[in-house]
PDB file of N, CA and C in Angstrom:
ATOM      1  N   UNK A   1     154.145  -6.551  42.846  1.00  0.00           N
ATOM      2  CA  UNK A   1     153.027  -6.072  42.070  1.00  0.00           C
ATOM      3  C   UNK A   1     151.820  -5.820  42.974  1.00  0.00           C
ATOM      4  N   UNK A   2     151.538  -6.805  43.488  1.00  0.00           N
ATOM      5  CA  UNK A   2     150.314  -6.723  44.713  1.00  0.00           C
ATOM      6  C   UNK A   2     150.453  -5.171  45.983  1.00  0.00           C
ATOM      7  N   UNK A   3     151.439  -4.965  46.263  1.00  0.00           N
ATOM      8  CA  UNK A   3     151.939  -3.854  46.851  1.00  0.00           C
ATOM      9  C   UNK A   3     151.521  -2.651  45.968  1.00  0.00           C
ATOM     10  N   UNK A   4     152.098  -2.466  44.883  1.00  0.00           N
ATOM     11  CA  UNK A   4     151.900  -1.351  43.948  1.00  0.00           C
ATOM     12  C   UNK A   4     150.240  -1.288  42.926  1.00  0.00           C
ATOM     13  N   UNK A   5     149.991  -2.152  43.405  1.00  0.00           N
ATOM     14  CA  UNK A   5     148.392  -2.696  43.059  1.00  0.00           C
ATOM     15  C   UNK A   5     147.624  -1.437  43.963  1.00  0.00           C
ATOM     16  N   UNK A   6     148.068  -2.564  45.386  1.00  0.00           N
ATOM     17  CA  UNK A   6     146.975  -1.402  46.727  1.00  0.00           C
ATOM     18  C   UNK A   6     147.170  -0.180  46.892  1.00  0.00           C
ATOM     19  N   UNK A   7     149.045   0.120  46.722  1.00  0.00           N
ATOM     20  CA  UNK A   7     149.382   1.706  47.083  1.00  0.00           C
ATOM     21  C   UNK A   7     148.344   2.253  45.366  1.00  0.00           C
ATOM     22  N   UNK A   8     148.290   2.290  44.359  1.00  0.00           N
ATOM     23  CA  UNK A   8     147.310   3.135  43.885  1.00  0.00           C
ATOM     24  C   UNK A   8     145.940   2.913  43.640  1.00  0.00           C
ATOM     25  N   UNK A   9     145.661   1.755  44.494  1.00  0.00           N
ATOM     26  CA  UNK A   9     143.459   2.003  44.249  1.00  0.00           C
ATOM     27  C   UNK A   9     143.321   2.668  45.678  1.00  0.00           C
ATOM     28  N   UNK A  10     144.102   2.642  46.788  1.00  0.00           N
ATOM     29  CA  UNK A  10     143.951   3.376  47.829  1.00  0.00           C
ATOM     30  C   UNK A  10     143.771   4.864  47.789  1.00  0.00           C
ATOM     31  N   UNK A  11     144.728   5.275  47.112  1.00  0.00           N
ATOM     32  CA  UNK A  11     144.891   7.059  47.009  1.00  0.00           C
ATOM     33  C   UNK A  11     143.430   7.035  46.395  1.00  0.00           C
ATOM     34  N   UNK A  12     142.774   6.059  45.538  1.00  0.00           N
ATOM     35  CA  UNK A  12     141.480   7.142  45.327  1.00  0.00           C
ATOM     36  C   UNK A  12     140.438   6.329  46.006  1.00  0.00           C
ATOM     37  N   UNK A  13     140.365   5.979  47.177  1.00  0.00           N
ATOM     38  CA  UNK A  13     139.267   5.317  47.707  1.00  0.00           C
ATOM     39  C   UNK A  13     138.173   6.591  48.329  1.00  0.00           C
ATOM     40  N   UNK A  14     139.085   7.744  48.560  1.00  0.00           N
ATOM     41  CA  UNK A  14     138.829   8.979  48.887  1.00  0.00           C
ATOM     42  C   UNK A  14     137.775   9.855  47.707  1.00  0.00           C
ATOM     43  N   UNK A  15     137.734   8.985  46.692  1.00  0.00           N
ATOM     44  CA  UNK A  15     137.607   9.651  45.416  1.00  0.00           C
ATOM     45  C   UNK A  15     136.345   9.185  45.046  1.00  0.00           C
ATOM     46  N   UNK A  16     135.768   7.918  46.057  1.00  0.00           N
ATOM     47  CA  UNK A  16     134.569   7.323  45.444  1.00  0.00           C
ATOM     48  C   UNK A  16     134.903   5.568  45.086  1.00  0.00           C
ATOM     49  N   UNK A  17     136.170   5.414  44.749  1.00  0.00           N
ATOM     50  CA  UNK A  17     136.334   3.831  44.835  1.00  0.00           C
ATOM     51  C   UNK A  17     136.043   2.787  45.812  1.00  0.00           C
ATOM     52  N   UNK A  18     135.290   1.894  45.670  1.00  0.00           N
ATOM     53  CA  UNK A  18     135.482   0.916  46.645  1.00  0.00           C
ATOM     54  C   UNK A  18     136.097  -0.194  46.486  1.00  0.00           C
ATOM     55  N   UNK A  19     136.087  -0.721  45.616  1.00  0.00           N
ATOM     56  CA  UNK A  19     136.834  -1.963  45.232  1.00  0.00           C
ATOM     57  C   UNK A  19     137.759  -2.018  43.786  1.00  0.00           C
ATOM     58  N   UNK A  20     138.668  -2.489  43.679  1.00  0.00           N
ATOM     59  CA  UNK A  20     139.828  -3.049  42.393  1.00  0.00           C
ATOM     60  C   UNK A  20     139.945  -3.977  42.351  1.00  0.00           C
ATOM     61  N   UNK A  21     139.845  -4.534  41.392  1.00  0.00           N
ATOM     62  CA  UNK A  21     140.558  -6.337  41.550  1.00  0.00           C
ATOM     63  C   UNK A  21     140.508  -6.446  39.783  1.00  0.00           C
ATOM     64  N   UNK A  22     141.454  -7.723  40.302  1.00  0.00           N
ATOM     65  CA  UNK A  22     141.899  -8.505  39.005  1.00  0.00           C
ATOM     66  C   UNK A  22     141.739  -9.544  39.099  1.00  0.00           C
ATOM     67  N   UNK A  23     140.838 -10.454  38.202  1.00  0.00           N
ATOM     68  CA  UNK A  23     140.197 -11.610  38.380  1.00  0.00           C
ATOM     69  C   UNK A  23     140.795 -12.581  36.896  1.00  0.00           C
ATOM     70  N   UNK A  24     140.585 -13.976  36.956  1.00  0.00           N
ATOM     71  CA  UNK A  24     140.553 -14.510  35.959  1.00  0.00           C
ATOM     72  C   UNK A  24     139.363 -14.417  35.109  1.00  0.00           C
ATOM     73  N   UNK A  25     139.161 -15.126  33.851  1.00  0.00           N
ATOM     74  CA  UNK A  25     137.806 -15.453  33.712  1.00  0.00           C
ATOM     75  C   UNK A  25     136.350 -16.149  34.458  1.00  0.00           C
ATOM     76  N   UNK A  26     137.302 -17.145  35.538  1.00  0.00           N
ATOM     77  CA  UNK A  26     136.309 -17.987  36.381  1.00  0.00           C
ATOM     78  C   UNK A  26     136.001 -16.710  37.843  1.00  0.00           C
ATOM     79  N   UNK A  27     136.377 -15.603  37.389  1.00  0.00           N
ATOM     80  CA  UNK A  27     136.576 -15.208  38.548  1.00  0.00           C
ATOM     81  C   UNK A  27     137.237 -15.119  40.391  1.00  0.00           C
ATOM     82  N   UNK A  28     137.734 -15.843  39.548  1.00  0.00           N
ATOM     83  CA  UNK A  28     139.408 -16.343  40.877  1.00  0.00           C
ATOM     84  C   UNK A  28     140.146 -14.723  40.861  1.00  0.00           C
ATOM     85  N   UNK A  29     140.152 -14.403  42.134  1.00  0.00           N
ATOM     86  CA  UNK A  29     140.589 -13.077  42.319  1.00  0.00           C
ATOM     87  C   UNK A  29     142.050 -13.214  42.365  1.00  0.00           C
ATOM     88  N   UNK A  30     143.384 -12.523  41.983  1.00  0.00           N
ATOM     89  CA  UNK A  30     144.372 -12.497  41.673  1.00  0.00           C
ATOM     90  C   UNK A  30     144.702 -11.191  42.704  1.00  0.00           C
ATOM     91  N   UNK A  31     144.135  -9.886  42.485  1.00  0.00           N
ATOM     92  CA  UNK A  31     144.681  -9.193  43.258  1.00  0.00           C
ATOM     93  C   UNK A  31     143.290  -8.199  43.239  1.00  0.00           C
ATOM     94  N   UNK A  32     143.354  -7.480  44.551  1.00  0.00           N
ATOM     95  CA  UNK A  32     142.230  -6.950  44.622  1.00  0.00           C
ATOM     96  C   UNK A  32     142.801  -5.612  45.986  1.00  0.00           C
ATOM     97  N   UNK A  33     141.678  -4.798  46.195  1.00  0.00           N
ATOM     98  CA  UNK A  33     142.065  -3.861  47.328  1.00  0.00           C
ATOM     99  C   UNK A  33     140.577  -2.797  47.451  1.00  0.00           C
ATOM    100  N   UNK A  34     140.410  -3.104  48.587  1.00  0.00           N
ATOM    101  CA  UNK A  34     139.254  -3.116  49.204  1.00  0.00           C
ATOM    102  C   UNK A  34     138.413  -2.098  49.923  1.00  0.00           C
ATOM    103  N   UNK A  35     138.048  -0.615  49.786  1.00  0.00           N
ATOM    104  CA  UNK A  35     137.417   0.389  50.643  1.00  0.00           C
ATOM    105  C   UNK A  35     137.025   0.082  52.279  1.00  0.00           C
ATOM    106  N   UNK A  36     136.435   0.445  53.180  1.00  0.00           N
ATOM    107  CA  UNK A  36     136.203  -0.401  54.230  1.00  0.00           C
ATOM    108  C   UNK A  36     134.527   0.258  54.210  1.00  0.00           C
ATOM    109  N   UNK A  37     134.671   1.364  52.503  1.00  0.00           N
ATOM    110  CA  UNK A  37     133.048   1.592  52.386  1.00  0.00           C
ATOM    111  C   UNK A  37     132.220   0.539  52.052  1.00  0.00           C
ATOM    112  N   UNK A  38     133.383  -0.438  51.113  1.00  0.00           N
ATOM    113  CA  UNK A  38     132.305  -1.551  50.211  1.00  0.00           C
ATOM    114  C   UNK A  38     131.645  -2.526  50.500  1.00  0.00           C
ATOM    115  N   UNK A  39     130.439  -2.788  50.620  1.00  0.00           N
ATOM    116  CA  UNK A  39     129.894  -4.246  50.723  1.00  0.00           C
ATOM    117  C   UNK A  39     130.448  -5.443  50.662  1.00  0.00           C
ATOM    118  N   UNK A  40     130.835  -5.949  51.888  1.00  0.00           N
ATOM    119  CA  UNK A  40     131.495  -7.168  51.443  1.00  0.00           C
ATOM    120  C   UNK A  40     131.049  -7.839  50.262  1.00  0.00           C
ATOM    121  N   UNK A  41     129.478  -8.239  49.823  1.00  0.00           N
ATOM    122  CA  UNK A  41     129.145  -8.864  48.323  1.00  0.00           C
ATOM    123  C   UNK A  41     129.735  -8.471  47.197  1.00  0.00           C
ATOM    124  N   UNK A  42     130.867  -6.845  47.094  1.00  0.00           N
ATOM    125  CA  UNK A  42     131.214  -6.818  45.635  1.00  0.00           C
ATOM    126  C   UNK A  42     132.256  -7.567  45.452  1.00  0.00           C
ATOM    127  N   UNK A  43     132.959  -8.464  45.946  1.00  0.00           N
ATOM    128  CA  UNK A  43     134.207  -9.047  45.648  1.00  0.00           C
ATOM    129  C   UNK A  43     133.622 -10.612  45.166  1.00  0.00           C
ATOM    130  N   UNK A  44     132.027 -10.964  44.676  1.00  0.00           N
ATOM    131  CA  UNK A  44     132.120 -12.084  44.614  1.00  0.00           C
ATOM    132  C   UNK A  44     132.123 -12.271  43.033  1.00  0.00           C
ATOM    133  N   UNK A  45     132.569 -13.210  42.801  1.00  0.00           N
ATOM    134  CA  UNK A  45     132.877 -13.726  41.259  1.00  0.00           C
ATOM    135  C   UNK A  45     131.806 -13.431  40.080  1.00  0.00           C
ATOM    136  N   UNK A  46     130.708 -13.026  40.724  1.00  0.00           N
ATOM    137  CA  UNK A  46     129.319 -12.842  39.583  1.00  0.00           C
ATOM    138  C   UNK A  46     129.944 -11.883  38.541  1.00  0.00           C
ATOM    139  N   UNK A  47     130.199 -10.802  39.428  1.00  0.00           N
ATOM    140  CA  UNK A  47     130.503  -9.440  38.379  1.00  0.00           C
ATOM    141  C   UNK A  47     131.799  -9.656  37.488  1.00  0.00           C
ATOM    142  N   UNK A  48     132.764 -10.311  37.373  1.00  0.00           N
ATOM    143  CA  UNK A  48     133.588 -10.561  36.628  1.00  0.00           C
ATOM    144  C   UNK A  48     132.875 -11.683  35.677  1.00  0.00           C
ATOM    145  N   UNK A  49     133.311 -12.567  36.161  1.00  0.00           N
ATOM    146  CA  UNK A  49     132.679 -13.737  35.314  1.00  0.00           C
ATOM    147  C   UNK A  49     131.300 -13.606  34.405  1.00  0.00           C
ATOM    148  N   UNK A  50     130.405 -12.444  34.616  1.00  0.00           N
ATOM    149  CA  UNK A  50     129.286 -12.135  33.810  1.00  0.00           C
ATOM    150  C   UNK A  50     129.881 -11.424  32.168  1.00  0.00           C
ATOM    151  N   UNK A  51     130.472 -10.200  33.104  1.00  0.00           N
ATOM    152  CA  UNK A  51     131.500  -9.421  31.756  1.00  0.00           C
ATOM    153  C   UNK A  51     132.168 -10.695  30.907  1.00  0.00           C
ATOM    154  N   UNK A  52     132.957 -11.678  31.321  1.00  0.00           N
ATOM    155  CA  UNK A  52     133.576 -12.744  30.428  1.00  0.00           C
ATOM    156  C   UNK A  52     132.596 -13.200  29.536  1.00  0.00           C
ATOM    157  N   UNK A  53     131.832 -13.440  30.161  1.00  0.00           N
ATOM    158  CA  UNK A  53     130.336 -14.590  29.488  1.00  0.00           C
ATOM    159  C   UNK A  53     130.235 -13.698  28.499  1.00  0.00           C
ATOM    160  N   UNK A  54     129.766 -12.792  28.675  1.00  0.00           N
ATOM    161  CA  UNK A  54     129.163 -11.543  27.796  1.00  0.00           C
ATOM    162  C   UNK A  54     129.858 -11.079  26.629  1.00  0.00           C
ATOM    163  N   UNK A  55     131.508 -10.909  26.855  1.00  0.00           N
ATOM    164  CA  UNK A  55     132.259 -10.408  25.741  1.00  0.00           C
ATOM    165  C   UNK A  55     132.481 -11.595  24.928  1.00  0.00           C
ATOM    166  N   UNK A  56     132.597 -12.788  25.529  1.00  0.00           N
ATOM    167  CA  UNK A  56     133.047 -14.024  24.917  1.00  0.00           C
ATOM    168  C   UNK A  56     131.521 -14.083  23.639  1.00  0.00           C
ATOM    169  N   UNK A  57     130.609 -13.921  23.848  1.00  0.00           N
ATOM    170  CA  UNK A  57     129.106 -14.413  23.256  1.00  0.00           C
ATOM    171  C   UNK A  57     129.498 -12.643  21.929  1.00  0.00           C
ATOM    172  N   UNK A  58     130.006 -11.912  22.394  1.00  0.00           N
ATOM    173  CA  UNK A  58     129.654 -10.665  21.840  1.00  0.00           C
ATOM    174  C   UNK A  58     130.287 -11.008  20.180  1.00  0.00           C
ATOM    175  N   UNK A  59     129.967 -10.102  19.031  1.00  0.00           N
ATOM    176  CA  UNK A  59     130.246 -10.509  17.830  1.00  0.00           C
ATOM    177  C   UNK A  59     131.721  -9.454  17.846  1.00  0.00           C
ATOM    178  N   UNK A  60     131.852  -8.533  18.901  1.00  0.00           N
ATOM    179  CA  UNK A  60     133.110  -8.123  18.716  1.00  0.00           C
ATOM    180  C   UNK A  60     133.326  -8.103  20.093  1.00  0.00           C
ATOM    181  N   UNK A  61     135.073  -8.125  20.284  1.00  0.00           N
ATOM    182  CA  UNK A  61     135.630  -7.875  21.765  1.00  0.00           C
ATOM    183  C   UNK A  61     135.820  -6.208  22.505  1.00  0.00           C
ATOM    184  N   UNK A  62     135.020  -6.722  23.777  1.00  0.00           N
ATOM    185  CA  UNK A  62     134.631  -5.437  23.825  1.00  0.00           C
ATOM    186  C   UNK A  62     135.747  -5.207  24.880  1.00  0.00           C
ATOM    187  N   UNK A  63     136.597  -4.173  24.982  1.00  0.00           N
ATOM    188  CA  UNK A  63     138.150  -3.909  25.818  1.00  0.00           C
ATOM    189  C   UNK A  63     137.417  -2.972  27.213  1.00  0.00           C
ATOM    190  N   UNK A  64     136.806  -2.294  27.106  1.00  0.00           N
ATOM    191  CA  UNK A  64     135.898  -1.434  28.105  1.00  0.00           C
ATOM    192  C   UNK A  64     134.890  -1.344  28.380  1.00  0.00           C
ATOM    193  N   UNK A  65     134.144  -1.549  29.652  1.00  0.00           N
ATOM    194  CA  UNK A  65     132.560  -1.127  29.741  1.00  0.00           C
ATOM    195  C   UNK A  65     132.186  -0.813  31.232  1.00  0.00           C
ATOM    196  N   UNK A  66     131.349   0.227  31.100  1.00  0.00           N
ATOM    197  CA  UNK A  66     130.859   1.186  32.201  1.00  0.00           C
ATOM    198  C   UNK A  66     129.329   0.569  32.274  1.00  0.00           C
ATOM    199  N   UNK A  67     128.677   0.562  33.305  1.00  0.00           N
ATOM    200  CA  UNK A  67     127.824   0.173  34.268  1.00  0.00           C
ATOM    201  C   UNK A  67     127.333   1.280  35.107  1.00  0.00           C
ATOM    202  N   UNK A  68     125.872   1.845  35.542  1.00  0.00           N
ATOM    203  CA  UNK A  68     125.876   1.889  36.517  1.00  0.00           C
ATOM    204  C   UNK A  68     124.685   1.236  36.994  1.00  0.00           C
ATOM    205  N   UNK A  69     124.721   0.770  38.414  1.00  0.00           N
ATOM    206  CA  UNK A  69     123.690  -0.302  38.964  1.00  0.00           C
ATOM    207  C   UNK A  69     123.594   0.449  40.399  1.00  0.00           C
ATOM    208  N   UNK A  70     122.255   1.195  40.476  1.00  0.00           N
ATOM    209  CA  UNK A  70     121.718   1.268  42.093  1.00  0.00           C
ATOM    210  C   UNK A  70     122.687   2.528  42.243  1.00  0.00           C
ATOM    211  N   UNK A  71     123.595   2.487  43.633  1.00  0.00           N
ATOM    212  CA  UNK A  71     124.197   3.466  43.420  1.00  0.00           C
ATOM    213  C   UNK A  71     125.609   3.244  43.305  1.00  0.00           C
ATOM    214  N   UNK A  72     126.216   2.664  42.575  1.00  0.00           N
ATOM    215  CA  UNK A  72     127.191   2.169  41.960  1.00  0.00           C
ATOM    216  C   UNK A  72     127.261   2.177  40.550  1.00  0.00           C
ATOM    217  N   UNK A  73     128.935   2.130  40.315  1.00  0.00           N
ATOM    218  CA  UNK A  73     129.296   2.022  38.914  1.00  0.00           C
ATOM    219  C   UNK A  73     130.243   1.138  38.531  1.00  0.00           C
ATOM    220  N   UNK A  74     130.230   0.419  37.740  1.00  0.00           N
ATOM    221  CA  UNK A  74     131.351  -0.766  37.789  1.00  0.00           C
ATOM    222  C   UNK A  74     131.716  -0.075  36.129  1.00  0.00           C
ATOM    223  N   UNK A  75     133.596  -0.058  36.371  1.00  0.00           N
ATOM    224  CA  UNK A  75     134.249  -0.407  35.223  1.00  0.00           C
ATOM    225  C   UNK A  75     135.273  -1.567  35.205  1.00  0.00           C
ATOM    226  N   UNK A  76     134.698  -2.597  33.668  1.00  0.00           N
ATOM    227  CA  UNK A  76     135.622  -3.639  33.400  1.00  0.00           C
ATOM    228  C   UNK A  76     136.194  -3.726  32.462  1.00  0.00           C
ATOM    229  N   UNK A  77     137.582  -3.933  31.990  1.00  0.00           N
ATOM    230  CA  UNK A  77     138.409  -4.077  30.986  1.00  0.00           C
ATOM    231  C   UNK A  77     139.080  -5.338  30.851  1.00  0.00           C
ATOM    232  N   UNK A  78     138.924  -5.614  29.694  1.00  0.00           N
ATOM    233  CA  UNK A  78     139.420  -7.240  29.040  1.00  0.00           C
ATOM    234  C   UNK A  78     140.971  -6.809  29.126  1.00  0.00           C
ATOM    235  N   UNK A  79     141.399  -7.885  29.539  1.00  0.00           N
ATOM    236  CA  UNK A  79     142.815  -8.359  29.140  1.00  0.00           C
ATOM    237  C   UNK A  79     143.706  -9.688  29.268  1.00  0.00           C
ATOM    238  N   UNK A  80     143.038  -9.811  28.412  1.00  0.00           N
ATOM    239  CA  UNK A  80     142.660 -11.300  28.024  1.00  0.00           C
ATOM    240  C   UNK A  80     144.359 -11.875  28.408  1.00  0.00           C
ATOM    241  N   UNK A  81     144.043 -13.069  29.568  1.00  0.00           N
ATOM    242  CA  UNK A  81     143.210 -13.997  30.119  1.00  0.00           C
ATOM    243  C   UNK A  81     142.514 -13.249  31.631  1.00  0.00           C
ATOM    244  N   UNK A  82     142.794 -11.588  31.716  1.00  0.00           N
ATOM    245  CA  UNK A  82     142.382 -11.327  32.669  1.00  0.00           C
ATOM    246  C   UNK A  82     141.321 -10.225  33.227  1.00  0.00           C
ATOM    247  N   UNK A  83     140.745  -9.929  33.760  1.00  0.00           N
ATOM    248  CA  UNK A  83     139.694  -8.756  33.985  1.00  0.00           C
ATOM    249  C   UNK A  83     139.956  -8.179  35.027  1.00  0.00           C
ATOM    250  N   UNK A  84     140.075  -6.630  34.559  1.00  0.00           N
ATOM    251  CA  UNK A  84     140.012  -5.674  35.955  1.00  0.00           C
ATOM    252  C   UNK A  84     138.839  -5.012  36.305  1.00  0.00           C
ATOM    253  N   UNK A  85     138.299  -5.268  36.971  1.00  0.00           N
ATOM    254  CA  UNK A  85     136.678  -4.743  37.783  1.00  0.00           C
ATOM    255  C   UNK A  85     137.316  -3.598  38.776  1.00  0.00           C
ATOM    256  N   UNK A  86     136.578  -2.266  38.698  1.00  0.00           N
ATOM    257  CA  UNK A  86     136.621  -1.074  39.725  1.00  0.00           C
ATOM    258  C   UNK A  86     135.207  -0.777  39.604  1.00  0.00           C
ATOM    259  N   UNK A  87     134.755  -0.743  41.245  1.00  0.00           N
ATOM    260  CA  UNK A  87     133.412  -0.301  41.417  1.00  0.00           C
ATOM    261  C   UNK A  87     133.739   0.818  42.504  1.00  0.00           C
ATOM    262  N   UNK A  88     132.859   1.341  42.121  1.00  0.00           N
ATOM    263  CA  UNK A  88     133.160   2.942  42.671  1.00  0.00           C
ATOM    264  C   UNK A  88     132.064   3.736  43.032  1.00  0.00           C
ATOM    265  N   UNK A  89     131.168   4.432  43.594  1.00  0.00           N
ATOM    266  CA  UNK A  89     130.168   5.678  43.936  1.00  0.00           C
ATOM    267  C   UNK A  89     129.567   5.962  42.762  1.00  0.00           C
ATOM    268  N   UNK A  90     128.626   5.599  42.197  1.00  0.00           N
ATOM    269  CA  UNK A  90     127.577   6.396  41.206  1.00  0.00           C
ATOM    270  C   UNK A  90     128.172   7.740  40.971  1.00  0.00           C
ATOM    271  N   UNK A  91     128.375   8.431  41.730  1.00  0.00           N
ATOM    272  CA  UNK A  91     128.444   9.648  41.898  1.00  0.00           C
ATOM    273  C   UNK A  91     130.171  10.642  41.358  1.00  0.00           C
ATOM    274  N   UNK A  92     130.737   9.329  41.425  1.00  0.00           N
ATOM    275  CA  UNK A  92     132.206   9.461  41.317  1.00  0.00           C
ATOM    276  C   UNK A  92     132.838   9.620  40.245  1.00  0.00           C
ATOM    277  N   UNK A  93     133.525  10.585  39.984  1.00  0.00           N
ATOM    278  CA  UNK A  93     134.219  10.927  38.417  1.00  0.00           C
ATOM    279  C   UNK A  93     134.686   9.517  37.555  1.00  0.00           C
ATOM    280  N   UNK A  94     134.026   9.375  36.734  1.00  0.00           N
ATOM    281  CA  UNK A  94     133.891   8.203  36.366  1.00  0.00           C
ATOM    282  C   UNK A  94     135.925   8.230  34.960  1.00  0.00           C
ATOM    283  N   UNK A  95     135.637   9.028  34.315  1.00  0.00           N
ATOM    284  CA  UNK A  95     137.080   9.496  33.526  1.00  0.00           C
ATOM    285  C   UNK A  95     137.865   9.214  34.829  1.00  0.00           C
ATOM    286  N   UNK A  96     138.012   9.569  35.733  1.00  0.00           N
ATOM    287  CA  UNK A  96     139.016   9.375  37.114  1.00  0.00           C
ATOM    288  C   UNK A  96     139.277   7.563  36.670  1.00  0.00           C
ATOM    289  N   UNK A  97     138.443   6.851  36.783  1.00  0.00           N
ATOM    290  CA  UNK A  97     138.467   5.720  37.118  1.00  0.00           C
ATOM    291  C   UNK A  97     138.576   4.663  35.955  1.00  0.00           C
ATOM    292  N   UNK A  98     138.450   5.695  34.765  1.00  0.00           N
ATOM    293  CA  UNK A  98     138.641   5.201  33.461  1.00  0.00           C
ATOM    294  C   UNK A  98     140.388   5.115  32.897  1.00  0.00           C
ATOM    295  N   UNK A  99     141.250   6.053  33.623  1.00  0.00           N
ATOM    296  CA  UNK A  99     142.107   6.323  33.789  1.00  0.00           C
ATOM    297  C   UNK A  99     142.856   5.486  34.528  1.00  0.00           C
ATOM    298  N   UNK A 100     142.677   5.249  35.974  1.00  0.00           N
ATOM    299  CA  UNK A 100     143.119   4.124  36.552  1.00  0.00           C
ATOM    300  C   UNK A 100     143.229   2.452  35.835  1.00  0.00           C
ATOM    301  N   UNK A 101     142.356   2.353  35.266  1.00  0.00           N
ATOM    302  CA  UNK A 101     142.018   1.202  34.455  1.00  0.00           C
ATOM    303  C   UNK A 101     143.543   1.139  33.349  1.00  0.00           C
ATOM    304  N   UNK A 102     143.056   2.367  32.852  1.00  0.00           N
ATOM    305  CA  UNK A 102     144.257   2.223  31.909  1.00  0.00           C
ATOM    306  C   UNK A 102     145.793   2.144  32.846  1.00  0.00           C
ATOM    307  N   UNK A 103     146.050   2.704  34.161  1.00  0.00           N
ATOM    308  CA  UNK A 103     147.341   2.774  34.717  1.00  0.00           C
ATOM    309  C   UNK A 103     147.592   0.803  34.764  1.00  0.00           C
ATOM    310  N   UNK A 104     146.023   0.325  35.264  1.00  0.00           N
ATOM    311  CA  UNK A 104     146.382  -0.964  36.011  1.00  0.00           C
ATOM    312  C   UNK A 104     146.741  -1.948  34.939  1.00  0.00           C
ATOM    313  N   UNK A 105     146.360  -1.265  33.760  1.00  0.00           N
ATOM    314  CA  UNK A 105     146.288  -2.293  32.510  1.00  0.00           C
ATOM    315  C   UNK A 105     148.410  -2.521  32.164  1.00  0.00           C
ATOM    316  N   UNK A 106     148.231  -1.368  32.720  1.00  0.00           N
ATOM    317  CA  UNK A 106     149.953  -1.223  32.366  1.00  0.00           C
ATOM    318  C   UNK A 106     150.351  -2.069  33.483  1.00  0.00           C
ATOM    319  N   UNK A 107     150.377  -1.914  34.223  1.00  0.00           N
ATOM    320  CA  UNK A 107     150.729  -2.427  35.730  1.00  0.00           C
ATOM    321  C   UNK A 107     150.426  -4.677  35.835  1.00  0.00           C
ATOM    322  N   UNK A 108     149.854  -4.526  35.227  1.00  0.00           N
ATOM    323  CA  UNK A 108     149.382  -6.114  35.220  1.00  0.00           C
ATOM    324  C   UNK A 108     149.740  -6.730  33.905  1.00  0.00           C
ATOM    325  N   UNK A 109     150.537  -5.903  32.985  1.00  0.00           N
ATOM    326  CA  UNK A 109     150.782  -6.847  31.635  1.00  0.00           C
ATOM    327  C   UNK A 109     151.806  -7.636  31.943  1.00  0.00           C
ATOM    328  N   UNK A 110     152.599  -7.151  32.653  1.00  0.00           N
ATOM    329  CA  UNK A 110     153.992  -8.645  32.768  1.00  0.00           C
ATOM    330  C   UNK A 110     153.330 -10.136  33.520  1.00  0.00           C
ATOM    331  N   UNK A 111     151.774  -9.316  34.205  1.00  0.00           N
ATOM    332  CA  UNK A 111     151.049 -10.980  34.354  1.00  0.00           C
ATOM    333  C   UNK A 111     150.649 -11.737  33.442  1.00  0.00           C
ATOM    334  N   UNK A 112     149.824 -10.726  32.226  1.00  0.00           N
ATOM    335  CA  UNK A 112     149.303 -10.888  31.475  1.00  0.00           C
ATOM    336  C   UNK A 112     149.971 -12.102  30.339  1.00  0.00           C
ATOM    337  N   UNK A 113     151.371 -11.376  30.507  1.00  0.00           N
ATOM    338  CA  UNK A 113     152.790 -12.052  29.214  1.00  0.00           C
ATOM    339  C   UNK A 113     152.832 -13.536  29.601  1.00  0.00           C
ATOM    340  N   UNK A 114     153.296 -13.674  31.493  1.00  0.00           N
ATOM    341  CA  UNK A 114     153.630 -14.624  31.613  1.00  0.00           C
ATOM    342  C   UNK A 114     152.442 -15.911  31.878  1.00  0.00           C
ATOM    343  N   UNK A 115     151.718 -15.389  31.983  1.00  0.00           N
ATOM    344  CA  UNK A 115     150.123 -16.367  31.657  1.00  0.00           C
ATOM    345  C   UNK A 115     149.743 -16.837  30.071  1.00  0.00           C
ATOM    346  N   UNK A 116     150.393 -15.984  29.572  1.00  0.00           N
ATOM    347  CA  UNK A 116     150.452 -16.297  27.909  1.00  0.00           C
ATOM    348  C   UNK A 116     151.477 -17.667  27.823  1.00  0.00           C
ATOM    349  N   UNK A 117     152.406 -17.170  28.505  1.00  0.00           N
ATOM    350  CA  UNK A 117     153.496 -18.591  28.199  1.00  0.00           C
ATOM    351  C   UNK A 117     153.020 -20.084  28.423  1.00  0.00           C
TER     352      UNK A 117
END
């Protein structure tokens, strides 16, 4: 999984991505893959673990949400017990990356199942 993780956030690092990952709620990174554009600071646990805080407090569960901060854009998607964070170029086709989300969502449910057990 971790293999087929990196081979597709790589093909679009070209595209404006800098970072992917899949975090728990505490923000314990599970799998991730890395631009050599990105700031080392986006991989730290704030930005996941905030989205948790946030959807958990929210009166409904929120499955998607777009960001942009400075010159960046973060998209995160619940999947509960896990979160996928992609931060990417302000500037960067954001549907591109809305899309990926949905590939990784597919790609990470047999984690998803067996974390359920």
């Amino acid at each position: 999984m971790e293999a087929k993780f990196n081979d597709i956030c790589t093909r679009l690092f070209y595209s404006g991505l800098l970072v992917a990952m899949v975090t728990d709620r505490d923000g314990v990174i599970i799998l991730k893959s890395v631009s050599e554009g990105a700031k080392e600071n986006m991989t730290e646990p704030t930005i996941p673990t905030t989205f948790a805080i946030t959807n958990n407090q929210a009166s409904v569960v929120v499955q998607k949400i777009m960001s942009v901060y400075d010159k960046y854009q973060v998209i995160q998607l619940d999947q509960s017990p896990l979160i996928i964070t992609l931060i990417a170029e302000s500037t960067a086709n954001t549907g591109l990356f809305m899309n990926l989300g949905d590939n990784l969502l597919e790609l990470t449910e047999p984690l998803v199942e067996a974390m359920k057990e």
